[in-house]
PDB file of N, CA and C in Angstrom:
ATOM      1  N   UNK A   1       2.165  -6.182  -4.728  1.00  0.00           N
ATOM      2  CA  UNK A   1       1.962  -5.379  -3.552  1.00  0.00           C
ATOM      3  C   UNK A   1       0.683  -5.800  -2.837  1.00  0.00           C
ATOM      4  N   UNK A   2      -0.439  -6.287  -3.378  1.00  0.00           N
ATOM      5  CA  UNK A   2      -1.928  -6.769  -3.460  1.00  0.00           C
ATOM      6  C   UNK A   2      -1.882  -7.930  -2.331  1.00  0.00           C
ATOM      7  N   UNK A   3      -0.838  -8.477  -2.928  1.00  0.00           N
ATOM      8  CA  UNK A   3      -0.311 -10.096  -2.177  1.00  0.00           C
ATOM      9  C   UNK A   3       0.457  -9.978  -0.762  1.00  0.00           C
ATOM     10  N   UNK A   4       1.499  -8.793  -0.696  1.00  0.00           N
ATOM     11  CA  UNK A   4       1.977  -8.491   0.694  1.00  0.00           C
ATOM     12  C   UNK A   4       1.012  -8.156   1.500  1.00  0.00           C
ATOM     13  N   UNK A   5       0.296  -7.051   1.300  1.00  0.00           N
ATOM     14  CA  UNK A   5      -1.274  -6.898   2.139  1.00  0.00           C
ATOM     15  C   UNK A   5      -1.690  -7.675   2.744  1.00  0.00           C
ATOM     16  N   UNK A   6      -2.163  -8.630   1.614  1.00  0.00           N
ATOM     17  CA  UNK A   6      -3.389  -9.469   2.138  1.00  0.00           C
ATOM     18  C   UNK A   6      -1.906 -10.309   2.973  1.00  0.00           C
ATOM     19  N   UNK A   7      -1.658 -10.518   2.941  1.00  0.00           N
ATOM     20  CA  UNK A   7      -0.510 -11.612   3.820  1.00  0.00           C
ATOM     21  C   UNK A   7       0.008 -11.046   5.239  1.00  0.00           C
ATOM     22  N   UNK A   8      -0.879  -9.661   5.572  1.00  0.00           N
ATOM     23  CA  UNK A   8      -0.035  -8.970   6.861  1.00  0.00           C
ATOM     24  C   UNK A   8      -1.871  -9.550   7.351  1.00  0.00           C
ATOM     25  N   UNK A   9      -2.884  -9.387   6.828  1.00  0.00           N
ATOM     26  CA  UNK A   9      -4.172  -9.389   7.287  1.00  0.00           C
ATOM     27  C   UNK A   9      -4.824 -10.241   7.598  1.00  0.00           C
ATOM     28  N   UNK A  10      -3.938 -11.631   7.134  1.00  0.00           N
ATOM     29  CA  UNK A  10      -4.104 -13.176   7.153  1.00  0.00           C
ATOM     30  C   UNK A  10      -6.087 -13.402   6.790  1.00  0.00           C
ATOM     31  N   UNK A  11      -6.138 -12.684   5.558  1.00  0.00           N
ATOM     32  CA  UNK A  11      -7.903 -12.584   5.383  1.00  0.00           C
ATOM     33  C   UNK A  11      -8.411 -11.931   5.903  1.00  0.00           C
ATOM     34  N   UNK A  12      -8.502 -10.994   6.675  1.00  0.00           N
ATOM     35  CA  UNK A  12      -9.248  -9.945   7.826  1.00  0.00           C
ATOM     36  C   UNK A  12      -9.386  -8.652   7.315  1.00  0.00           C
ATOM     37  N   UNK A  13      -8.534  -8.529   5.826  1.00  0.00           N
ATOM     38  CA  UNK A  13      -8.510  -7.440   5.345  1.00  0.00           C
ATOM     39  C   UNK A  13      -9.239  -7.337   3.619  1.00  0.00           C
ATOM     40  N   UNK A  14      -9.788  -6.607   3.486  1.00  0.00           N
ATOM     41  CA  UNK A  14     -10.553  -6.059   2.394  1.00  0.00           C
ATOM     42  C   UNK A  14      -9.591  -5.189   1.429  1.00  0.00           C
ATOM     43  N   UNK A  15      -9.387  -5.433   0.247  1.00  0.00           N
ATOM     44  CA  UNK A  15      -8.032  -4.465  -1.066  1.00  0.00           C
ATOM     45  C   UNK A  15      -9.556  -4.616  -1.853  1.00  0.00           C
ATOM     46  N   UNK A  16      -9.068  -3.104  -2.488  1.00  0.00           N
ATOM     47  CA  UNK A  16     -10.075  -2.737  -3.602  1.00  0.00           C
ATOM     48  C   UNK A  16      -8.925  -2.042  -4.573  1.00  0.00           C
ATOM     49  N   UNK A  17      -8.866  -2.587  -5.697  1.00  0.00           N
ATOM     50  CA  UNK A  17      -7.950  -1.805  -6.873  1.00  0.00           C
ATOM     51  C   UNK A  17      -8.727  -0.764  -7.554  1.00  0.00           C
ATOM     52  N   UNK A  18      -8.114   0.218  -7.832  1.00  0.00           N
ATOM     53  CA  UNK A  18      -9.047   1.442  -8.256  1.00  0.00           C
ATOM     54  C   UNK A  18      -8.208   1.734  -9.920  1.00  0.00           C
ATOM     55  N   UNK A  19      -8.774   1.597 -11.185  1.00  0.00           N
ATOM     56  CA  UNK A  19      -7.642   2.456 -11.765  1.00  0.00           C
ATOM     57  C   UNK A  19      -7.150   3.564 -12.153  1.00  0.00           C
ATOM     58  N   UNK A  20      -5.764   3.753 -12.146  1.00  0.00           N
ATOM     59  CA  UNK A  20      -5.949   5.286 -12.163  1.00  0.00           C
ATOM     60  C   UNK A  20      -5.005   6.034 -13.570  1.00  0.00           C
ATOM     61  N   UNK A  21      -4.033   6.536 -14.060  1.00  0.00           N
ATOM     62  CA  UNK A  21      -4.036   7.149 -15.052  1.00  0.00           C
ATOM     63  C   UNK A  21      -2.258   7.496 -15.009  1.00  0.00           C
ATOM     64  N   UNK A  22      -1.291   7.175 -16.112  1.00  0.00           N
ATOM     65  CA  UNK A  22       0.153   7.509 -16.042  1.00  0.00           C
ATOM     66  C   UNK A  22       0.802   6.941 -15.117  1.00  0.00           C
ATOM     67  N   UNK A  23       0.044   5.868 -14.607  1.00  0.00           N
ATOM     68  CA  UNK A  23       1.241   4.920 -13.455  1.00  0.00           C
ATOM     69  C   UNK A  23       1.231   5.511 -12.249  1.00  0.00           C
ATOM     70  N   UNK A  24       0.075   6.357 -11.716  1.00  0.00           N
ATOM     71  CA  UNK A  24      -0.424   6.533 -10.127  1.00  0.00           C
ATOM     72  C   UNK A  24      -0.650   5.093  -9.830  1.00  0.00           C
ATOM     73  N   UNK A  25      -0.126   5.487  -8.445  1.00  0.00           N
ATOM     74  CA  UNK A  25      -0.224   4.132  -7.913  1.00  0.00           C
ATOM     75  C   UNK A  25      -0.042   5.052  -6.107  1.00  0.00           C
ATOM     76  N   UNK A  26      -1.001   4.838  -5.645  1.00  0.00           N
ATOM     77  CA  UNK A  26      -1.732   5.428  -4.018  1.00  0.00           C
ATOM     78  C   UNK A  26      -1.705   4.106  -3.428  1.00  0.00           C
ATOM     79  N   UNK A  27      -1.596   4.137  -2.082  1.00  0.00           N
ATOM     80  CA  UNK A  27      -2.125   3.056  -1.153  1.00  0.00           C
ATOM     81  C   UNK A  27      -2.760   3.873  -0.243  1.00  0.00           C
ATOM     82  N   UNK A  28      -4.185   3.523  -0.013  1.00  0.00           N
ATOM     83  CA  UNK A  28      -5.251   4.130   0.865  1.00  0.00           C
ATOM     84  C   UNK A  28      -5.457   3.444   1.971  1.00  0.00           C
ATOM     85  N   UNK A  29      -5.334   3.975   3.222  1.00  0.00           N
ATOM     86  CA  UNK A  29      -5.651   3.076   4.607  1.00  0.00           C
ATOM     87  C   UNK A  29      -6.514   4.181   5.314  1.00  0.00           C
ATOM     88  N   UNK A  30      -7.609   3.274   5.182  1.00  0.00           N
ATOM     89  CA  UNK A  30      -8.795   4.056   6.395  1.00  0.00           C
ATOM     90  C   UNK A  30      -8.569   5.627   5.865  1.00  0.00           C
ATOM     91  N   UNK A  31      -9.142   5.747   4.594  1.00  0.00           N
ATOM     92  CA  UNK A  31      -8.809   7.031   4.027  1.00  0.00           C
ATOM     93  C   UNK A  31      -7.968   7.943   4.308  1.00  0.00           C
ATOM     94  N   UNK A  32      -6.323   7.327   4.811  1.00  0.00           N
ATOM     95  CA  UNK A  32      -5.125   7.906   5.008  1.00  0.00           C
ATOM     96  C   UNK A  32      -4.280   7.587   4.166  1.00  0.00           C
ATOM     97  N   UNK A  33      -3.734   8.594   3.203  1.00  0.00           N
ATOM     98  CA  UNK A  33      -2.880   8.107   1.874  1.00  0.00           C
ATOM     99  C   UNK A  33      -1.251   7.420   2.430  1.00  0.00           C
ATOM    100  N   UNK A  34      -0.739   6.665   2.659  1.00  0.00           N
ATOM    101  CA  UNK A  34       0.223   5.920   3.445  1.00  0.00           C
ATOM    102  C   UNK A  34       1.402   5.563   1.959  1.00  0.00           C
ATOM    103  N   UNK A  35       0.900   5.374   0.925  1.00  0.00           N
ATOM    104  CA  UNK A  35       2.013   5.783  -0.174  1.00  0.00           C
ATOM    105  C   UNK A  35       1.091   6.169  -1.268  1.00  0.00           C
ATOM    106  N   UNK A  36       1.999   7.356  -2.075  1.00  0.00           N
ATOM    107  CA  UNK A  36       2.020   7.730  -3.246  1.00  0.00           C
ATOM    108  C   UNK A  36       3.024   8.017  -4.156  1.00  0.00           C
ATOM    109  N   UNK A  37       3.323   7.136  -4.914  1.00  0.00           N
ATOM    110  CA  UNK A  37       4.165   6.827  -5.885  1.00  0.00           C
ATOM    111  C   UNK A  37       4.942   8.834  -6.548  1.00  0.00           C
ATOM    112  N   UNK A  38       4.009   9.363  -6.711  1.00  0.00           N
ATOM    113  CA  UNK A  38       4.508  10.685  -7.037  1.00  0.00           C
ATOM    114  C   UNK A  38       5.248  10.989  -5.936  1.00  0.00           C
ATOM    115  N   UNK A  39       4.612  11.209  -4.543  1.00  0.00           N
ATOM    116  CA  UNK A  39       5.298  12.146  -3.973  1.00  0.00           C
ATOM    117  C   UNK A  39       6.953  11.158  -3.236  1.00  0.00           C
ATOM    118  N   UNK A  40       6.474  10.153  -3.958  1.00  0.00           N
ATOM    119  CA  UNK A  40       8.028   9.440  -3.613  1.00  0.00           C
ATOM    120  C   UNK A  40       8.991   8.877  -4.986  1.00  0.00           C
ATOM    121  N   UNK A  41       9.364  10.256  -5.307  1.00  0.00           N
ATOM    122  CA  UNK A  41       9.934  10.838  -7.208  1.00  0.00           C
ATOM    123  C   UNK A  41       9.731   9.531  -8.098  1.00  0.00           C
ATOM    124  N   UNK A  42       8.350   9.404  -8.066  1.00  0.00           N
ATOM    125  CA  UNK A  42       7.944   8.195  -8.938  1.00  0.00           C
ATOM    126  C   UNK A  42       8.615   6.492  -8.767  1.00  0.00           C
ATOM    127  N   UNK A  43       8.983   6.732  -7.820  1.00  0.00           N
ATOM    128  CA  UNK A  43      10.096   5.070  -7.405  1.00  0.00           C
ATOM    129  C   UNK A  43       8.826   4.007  -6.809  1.00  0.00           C
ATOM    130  N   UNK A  44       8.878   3.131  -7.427  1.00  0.00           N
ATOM    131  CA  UNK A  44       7.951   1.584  -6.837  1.00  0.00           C
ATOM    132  C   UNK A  44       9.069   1.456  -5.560  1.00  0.00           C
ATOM    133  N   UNK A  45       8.031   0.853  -5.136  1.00  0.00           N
ATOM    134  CA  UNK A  45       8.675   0.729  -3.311  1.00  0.00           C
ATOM    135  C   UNK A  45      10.022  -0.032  -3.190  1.00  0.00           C
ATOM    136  N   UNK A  46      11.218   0.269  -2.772  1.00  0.00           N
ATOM    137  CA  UNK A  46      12.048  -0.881  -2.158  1.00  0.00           C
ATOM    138  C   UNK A  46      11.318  -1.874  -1.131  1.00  0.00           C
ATOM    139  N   UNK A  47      12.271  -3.164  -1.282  1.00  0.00           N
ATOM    140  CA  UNK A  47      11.583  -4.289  -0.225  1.00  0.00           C
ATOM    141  C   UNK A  47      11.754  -3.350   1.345  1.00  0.00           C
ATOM    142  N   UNK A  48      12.421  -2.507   1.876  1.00  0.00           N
ATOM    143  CA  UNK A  48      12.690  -1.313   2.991  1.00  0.00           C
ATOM    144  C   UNK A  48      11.523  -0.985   3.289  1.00  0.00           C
ATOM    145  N   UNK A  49      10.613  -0.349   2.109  1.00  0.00           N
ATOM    146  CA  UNK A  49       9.500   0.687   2.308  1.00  0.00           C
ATOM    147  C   UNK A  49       8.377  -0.322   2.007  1.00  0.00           C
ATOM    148  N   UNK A  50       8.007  -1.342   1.334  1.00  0.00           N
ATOM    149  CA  UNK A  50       7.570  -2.186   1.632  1.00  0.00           C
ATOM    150  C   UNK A  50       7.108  -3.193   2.456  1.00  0.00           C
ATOM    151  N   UNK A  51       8.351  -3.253   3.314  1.00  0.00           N
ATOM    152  CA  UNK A  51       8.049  -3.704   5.092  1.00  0.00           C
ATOM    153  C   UNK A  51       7.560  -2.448   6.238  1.00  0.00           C
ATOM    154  N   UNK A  52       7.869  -1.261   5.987  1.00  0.00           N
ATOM    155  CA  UNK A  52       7.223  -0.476   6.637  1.00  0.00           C
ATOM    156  C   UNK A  52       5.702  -0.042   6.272  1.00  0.00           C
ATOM    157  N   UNK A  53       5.318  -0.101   4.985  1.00  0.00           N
ATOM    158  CA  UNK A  53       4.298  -0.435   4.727  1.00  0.00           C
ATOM    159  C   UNK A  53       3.171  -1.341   5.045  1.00  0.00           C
ATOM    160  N   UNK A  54       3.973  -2.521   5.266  1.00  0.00           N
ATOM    161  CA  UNK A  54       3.494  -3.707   5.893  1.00  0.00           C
ATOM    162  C   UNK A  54       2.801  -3.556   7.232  1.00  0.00           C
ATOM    163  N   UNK A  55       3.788  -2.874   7.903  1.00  0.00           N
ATOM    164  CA  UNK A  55       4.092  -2.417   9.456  1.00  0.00           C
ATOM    165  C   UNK A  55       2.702  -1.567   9.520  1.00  0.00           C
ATOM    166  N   UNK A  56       2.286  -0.170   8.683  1.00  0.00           N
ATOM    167  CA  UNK A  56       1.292   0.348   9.373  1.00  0.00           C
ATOM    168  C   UNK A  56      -0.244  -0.308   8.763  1.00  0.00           C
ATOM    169  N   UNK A  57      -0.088  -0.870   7.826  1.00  0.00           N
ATOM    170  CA  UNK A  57      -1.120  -1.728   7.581  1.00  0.00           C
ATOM    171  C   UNK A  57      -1.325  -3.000   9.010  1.00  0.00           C
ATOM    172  N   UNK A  58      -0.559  -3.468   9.185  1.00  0.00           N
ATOM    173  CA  UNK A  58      -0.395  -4.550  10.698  1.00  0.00           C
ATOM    174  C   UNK A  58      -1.080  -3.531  11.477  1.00  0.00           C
ATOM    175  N   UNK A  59      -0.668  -2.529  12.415  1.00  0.00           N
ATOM    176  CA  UNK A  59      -0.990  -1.895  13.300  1.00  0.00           C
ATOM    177  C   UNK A  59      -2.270  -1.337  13.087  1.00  0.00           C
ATOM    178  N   UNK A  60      -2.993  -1.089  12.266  1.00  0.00           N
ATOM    179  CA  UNK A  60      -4.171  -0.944  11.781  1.00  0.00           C
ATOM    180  C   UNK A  60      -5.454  -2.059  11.931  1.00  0.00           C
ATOM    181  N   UNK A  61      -4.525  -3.101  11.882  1.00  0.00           N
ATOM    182  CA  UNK A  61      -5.668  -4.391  11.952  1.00  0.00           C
ATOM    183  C   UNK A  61      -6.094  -4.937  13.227  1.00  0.00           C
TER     184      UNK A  61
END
């Protein structure tokens, strides 16, 4: 997921891994939580939500 990021930011963008506890897994943008693995019934992203992910990370930069 680390690797899609940095690949929307072409280097312009800064990832900090934090760890966290039972397989949380957050994505933080400009201290706006944009995914959290809980509140999406514990499912790792489809490649779907992954490109939209992509998408507001892009629009951000």
């Amino acid at each position: 997921m680390v690797v899609e990021f940095y690949s929307v930011g072409a280097g312009n963008i800064s990832i900090t891994l934090t760890p966290g506890d039972s397989g949380v897994l957050k994505v933080v943008l400009d201290d706006q939580v944009i995914y959290d693995k809980k509140e999406e019934n514990g499912e790792t992203p489809t490649l779907t939500r992954m490109k939209e992910l992509k998408a507001i990370v892009k629009s951000k930069l």
